[in-house]
PDB file of N, CA and C in Angstrom:
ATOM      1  N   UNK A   1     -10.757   9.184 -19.240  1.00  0.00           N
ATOM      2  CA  UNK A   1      -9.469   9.264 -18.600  1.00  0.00           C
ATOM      3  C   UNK A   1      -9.555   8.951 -17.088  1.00  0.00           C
ATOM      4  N   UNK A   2     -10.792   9.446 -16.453  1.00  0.00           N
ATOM      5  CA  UNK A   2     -10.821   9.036 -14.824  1.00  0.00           C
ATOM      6  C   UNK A   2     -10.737   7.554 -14.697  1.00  0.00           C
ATOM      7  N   UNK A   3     -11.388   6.902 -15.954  1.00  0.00           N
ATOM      8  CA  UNK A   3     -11.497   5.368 -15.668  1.00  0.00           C
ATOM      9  C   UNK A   3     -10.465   4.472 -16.007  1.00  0.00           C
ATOM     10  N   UNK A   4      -9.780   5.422 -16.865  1.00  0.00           N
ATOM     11  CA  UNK A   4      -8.310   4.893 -16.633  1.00  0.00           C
ATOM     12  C   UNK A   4      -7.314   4.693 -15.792  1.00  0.00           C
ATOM     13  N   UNK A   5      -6.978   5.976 -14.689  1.00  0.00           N
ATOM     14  CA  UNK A   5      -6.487   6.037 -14.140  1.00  0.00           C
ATOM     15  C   UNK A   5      -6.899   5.105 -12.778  1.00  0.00           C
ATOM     16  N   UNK A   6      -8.262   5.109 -12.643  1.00  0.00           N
ATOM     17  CA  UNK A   6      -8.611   4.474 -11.541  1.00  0.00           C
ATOM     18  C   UNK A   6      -8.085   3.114 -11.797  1.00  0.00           C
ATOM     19  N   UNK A   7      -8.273   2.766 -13.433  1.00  0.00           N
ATOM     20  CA  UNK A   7      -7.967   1.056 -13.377  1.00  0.00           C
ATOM     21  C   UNK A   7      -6.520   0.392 -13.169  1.00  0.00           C
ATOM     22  N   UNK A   8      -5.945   1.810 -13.658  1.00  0.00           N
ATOM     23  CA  UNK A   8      -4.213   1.517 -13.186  1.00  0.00           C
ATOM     24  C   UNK A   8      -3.893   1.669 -11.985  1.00  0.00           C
ATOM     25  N   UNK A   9      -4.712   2.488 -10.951  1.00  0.00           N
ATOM     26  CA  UNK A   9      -4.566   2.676  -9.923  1.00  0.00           C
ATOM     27  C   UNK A   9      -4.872   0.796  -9.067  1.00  0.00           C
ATOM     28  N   UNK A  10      -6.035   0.559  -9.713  1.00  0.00           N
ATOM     29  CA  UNK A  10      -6.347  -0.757  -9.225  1.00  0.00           C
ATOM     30  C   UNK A  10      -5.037  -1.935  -9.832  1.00  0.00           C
ATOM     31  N   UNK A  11      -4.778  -1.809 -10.971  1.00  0.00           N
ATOM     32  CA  UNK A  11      -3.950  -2.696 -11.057  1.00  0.00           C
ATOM     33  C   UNK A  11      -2.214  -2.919 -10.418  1.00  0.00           C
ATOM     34  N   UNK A  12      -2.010  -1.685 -10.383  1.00  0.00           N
ATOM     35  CA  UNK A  12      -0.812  -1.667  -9.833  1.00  0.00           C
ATOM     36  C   UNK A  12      -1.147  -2.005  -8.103  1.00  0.00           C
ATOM     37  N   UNK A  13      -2.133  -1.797  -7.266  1.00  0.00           N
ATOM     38  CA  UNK A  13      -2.562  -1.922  -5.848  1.00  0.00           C
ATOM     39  C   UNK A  13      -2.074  -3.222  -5.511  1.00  0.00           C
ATOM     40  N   UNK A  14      -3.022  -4.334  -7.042  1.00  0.00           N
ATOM     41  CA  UNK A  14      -3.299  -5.647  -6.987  1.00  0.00           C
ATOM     42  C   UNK A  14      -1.932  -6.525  -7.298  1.00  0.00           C
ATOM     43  N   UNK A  15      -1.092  -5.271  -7.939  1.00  0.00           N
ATOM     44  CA  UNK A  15       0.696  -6.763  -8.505  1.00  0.00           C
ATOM     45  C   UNK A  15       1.073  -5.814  -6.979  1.00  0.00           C
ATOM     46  N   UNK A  16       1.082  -5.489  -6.411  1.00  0.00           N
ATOM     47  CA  UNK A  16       1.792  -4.683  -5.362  1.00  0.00           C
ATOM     48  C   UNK A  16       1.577  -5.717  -4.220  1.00  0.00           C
ATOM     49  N   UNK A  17       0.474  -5.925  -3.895  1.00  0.00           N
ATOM     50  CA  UNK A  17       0.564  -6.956  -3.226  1.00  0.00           C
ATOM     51  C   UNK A  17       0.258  -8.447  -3.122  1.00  0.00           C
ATOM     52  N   UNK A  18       0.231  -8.807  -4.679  1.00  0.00           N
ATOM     53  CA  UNK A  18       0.664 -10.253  -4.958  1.00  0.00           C
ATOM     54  C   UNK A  18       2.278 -10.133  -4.596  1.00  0.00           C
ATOM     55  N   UNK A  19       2.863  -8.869  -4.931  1.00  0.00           N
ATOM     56  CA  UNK A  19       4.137  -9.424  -4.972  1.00  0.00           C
ATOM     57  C   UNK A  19       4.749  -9.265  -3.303  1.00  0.00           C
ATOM     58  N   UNK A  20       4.281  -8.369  -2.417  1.00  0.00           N
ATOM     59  CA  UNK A  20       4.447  -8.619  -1.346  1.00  0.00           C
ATOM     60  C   UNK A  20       3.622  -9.987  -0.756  1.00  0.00           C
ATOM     61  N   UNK A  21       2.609 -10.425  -0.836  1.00  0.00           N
ATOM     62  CA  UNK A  21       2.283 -12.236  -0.275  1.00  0.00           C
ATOM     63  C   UNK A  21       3.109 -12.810  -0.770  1.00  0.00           C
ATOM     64  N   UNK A  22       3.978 -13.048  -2.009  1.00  0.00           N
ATOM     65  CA  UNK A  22       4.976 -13.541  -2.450  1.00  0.00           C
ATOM     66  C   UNK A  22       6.406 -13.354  -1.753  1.00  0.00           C
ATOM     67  N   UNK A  23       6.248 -12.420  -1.045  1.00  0.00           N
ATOM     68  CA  UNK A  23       7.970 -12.019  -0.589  1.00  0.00           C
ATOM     69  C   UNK A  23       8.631 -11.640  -1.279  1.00  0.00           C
ATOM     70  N   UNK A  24       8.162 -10.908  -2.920  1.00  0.00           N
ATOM     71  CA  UNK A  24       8.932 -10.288  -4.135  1.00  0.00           C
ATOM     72  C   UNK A  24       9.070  -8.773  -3.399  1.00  0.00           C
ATOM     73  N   UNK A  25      10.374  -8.435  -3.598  1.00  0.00           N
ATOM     74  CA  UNK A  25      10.638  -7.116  -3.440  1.00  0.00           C
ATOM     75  C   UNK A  25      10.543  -5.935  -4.164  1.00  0.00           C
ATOM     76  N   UNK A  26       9.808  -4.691  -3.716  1.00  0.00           N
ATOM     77  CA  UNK A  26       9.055  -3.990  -4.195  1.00  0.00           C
ATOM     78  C   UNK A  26      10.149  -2.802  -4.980  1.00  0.00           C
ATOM     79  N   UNK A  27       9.776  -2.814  -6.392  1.00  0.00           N
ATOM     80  CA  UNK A  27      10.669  -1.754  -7.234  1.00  0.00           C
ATOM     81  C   UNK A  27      10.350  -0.755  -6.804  1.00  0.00           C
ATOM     82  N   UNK A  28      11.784   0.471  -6.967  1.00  0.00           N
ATOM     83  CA  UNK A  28      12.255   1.548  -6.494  1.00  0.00           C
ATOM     84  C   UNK A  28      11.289   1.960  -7.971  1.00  0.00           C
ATOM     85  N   UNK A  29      10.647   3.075  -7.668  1.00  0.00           N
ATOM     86  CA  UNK A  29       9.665   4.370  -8.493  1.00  0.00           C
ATOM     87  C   UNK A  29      10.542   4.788  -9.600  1.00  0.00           C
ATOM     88  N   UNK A  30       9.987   4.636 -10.432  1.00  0.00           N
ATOM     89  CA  UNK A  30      11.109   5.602 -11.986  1.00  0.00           C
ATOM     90  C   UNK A  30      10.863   6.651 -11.117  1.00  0.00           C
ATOM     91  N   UNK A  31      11.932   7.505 -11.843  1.00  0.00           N
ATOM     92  CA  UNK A  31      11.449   9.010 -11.722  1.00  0.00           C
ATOM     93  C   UNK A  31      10.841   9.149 -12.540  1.00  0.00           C
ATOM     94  N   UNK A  32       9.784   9.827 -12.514  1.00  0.00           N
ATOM     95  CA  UNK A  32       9.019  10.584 -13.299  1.00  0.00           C
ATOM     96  C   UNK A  32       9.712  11.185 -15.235  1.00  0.00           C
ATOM     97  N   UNK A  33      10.724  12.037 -14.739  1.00  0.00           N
ATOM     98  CA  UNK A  33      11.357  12.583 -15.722  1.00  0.00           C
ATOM     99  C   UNK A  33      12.469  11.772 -16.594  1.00  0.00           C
ATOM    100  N   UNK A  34      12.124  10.060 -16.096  1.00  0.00           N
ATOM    101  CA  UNK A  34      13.141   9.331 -17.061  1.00  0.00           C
ATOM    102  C   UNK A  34      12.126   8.385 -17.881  1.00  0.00           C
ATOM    103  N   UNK A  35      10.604   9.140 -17.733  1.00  0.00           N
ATOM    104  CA  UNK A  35      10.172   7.875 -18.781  1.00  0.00           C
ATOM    105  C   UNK A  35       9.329   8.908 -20.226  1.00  0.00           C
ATOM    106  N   UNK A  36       9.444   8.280 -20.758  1.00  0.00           N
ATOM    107  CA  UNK A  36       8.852   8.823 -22.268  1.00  0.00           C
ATOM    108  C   UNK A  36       7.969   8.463 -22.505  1.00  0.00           C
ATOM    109  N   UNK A  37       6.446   8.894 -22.994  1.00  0.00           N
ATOM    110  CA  UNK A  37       5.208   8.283 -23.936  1.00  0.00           C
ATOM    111  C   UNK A  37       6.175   8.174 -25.577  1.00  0.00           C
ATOM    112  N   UNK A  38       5.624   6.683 -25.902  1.00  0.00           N
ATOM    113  CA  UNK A  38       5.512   6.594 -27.138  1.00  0.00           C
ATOM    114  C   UNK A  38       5.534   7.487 -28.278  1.00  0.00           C
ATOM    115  N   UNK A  39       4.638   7.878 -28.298  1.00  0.00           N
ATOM    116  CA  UNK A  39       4.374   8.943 -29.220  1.00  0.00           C
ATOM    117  C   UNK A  39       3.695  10.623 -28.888  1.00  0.00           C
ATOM    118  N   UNK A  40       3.774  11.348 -29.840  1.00  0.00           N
ATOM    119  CA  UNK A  40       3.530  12.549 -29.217  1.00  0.00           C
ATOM    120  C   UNK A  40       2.098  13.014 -28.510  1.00  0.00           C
ATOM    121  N   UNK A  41       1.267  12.301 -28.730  1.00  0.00           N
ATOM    122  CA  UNK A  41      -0.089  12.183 -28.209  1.00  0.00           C
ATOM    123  C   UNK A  41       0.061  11.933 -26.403  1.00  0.00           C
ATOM    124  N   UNK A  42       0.963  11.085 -26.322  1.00  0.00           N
ATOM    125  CA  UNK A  42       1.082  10.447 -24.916  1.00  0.00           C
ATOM    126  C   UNK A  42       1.299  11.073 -23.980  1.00  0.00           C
ATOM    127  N   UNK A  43       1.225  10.559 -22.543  1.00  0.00           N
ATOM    128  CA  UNK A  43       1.488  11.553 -21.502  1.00  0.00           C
ATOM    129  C   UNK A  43       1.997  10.745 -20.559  1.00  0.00           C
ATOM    130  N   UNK A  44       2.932  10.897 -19.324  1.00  0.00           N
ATOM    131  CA  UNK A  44       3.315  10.470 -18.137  1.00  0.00           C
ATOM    132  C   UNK A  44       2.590  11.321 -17.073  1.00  0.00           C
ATOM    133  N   UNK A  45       1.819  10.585 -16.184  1.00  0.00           N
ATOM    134  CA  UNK A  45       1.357  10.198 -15.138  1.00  0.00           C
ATOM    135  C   UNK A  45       1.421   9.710 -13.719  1.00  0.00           C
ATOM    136  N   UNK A  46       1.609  10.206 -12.535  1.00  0.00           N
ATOM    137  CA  UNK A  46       1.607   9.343 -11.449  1.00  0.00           C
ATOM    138  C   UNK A  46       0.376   8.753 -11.000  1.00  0.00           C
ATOM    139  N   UNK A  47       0.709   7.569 -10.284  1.00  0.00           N
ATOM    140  CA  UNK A  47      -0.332   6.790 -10.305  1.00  0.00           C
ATOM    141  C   UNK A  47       0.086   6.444  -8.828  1.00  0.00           C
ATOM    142  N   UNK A  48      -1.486   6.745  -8.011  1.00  0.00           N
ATOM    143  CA  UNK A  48      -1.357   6.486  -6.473  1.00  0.00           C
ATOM    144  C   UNK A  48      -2.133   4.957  -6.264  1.00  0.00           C
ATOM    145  N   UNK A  49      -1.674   3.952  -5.327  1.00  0.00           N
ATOM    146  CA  UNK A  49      -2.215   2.865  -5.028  1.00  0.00           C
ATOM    147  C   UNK A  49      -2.175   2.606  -3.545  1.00  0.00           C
ATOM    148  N   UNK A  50      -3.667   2.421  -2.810  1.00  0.00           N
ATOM    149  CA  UNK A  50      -3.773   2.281  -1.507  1.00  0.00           C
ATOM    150  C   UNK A  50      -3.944   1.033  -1.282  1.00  0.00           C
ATOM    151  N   UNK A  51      -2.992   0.667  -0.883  1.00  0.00           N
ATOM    152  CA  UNK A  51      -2.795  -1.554  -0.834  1.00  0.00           C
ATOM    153  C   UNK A  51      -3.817  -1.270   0.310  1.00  0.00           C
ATOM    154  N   UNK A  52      -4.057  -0.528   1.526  1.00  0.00           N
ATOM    155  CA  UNK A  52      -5.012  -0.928   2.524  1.00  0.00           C
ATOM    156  C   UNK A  52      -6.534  -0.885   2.021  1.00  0.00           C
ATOM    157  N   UNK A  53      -6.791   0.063   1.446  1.00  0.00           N
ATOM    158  CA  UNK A  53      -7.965   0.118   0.756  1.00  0.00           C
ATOM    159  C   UNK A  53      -8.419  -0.799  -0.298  1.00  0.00           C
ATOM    160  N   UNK A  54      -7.731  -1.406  -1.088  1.00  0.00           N
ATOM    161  CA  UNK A  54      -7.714  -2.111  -2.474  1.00  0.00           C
ATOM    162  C   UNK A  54      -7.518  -4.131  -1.561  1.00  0.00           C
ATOM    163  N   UNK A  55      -6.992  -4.139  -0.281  1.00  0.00           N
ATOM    164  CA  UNK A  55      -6.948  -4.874   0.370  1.00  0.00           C
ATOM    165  C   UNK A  55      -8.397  -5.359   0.907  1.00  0.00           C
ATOM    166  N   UNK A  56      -9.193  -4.392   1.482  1.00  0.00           N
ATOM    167  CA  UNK A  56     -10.108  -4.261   2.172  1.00  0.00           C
ATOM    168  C   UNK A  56     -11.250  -4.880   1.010  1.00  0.00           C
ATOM    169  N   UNK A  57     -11.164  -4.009  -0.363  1.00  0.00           N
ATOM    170  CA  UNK A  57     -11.362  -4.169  -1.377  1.00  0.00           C
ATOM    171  C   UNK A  57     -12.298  -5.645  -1.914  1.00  0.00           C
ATOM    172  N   UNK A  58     -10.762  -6.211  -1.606  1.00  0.00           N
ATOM    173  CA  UNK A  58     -10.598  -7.545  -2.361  1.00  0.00           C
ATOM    174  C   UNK A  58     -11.303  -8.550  -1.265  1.00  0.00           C
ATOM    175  N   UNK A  59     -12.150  -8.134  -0.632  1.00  0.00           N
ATOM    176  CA  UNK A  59     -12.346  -8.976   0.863  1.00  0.00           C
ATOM    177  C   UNK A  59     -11.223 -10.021   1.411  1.00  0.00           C
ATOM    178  N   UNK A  60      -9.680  -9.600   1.531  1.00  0.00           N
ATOM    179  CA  UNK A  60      -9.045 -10.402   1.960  1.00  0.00           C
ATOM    180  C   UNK A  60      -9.257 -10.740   3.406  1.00  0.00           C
ATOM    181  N   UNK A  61      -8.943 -12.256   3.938  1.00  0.00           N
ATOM    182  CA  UNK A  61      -9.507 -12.665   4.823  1.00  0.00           C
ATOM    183  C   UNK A  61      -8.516 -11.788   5.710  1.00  0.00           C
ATOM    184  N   UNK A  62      -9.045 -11.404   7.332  1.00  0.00           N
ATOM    185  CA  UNK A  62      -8.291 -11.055   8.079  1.00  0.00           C
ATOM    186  C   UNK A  62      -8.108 -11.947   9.085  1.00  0.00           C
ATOM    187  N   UNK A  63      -6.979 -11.912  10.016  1.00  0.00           N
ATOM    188  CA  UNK A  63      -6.447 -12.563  10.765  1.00  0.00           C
ATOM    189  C   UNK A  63      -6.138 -12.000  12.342  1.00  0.00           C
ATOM    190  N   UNK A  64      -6.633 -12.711  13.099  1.00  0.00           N
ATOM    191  CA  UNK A  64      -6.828 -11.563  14.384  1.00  0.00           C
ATOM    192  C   UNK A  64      -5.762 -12.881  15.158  1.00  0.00           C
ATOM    193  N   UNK A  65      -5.133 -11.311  15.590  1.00  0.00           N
ATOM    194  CA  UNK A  65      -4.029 -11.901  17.001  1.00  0.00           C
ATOM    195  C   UNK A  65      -3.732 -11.382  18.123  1.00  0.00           C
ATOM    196  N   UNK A  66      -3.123 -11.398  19.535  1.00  0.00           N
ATOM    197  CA  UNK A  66      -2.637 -10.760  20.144  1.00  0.00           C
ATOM    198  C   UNK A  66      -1.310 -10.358  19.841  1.00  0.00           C
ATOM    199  N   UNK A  67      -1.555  -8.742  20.396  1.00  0.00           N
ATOM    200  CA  UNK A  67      -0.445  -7.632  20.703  1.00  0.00           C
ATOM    201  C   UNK A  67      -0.049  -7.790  22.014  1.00  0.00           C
ATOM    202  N   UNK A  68       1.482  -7.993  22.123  1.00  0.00           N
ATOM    203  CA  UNK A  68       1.893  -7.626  23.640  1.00  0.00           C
ATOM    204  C   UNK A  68       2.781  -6.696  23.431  1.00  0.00           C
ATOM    205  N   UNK A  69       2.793  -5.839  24.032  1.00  0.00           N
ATOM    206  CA  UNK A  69       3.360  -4.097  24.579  1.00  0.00           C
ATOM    207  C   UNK A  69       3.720  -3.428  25.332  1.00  0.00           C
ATOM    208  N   UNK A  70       4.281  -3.084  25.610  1.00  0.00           N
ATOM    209  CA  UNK A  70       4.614  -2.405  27.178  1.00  0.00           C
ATOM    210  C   UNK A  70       3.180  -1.510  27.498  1.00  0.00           C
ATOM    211  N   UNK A  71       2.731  -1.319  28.919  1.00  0.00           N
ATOM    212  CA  UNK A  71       2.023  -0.904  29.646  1.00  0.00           C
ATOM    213  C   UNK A  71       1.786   0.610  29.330  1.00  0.00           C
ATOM    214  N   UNK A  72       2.989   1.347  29.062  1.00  0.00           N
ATOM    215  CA  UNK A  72       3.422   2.504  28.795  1.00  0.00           C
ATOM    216  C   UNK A  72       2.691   2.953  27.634  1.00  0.00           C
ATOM    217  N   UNK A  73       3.496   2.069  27.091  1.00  0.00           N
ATOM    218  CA  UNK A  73       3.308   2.086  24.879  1.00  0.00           C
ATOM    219  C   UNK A  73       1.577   2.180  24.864  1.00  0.00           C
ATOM    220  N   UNK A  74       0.977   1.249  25.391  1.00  0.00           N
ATOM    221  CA  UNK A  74      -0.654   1.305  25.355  1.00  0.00           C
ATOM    222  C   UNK A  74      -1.477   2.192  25.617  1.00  0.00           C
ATOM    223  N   UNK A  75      -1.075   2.629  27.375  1.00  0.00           N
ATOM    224  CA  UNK A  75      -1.748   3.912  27.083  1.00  0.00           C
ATOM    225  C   UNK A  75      -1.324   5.379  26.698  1.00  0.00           C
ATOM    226  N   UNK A  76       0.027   5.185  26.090  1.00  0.00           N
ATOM    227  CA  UNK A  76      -0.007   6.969  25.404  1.00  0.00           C
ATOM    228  C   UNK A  76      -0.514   6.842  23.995  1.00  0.00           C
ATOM    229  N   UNK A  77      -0.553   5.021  23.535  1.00  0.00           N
ATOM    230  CA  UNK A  77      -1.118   5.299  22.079  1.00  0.00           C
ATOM    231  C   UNK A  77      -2.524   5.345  22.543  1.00  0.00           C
ATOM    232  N   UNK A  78      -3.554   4.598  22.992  1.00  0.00           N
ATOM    233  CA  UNK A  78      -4.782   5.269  23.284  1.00  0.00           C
ATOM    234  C   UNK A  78      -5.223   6.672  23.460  1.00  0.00           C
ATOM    235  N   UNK A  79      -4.555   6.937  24.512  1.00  0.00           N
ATOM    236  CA  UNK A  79      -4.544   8.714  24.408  1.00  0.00           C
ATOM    237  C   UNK A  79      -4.436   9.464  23.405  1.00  0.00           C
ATOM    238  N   UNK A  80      -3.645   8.898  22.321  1.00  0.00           N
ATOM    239  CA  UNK A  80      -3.654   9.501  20.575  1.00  0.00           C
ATOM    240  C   UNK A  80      -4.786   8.730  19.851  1.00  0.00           C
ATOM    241  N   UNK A  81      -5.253   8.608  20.657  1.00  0.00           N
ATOM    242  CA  UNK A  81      -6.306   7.472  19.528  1.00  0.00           C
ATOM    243  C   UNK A  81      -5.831   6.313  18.362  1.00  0.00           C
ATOM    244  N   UNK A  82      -4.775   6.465  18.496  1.00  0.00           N
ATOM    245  CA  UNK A  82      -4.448   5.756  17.692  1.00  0.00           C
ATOM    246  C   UNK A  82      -4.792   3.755  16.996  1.00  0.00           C
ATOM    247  N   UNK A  83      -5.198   3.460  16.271  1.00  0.00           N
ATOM    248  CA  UNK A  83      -5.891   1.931  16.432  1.00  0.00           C
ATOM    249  C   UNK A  83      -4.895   1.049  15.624  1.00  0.00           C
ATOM    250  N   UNK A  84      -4.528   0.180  16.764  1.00  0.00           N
ATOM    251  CA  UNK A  84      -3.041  -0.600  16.360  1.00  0.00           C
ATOM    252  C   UNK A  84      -3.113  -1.470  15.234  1.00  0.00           C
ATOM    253  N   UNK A  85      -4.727  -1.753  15.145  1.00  0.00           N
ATOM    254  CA  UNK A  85      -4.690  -2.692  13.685  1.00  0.00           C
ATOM    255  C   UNK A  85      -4.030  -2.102  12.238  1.00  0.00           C
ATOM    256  N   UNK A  86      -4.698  -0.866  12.195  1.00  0.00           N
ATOM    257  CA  UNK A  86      -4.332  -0.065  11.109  1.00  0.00           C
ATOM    258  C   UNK A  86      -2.734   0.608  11.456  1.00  0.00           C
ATOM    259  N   UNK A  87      -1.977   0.088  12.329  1.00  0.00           N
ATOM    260  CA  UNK A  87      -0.946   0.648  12.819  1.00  0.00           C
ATOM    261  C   UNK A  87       0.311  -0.395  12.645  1.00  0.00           C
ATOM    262  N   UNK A  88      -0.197  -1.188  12.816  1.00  0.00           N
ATOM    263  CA  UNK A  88       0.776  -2.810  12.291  1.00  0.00           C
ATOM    264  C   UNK A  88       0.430  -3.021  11.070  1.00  0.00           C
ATOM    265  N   UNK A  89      -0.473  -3.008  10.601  1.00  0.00           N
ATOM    266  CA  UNK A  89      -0.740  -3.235   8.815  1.00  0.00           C
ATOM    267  C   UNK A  89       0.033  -2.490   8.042  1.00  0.00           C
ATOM    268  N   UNK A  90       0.103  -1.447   8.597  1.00  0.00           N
ATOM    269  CA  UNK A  90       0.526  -0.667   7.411  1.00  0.00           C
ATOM    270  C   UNK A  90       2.331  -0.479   7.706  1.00  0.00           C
ATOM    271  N   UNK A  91       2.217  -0.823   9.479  1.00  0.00           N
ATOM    272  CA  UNK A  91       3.995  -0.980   9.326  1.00  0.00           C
ATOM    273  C   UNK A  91       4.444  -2.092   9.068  1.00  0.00           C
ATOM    274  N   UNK A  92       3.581  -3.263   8.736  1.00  0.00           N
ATOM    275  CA  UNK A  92       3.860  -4.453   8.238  1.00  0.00           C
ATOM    276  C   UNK A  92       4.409  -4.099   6.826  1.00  0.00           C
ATOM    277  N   UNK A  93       3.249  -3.799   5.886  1.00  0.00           N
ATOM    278  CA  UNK A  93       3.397  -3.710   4.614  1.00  0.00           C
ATOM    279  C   UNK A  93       4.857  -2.761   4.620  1.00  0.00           C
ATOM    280  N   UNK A  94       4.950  -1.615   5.227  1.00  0.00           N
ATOM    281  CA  UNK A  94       6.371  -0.824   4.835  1.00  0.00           C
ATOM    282  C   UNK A  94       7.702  -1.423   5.108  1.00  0.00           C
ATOM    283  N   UNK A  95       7.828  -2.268   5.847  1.00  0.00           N
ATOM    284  CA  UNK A  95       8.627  -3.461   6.228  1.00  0.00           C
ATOM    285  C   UNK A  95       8.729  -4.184   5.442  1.00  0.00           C
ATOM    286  N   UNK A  96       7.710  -5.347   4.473  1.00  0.00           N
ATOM    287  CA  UNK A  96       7.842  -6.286   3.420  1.00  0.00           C
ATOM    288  C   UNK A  96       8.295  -5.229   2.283  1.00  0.00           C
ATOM    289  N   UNK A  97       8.287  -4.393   1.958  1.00  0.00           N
ATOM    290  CA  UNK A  97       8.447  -3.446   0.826  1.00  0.00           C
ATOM    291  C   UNK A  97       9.904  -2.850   0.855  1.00  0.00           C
ATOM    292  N   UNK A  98      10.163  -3.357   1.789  1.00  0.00           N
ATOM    293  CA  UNK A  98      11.878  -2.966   1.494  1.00  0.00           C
ATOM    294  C   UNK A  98      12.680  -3.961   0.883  1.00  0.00           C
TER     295      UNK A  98
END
């Protein structure tokens, strides 16, 4: 069962973001409580997928650019430590996903 879940975990990561490089827009989540197993054996499941990790994964090529920012913006995010790569990626991806 772990190797199941992991593989759905991988597969859904992998149409998740074919369909974002595509510009396909990303389906709204069943709820949980509107889907049924087949038969009585079956079970419903959530299934977590880390597109950054499963990205990293896939050795997708990366692409390096400049950031321009206000003076301000730079150093209070430094001061949080914060690292803008992983900070635009991931507000990239939440952006294409709408």
């Amino acid at each position: 069962m772990p190797d199941a879940m992991s593989m759905a975990s991988d597969a859904m990561a992998g149409r998740l973001l074919l369909m974002l490089k595509d510009g396909e827009a990303i389906p709204v989540a069943s709820p949980q409580t509107d889907i049924q197993p087949d038969d009585k054996t079956g079970f419903v499941s959530m299934v977590y997928a880390d597109l950054s990790a499963f990205s990293e994964e896939q050795n997708d090529t990366l692409f390096e650019m400049t950031l321009t920012i206000p003076s301000w913006l730079n150093q209070a995010a430094k001061r949080k430590n914060i690292d803008f790569s992983t900070t635009l990626h991931d507000a990239l991806i939440a952006q294409l996903a709408q």
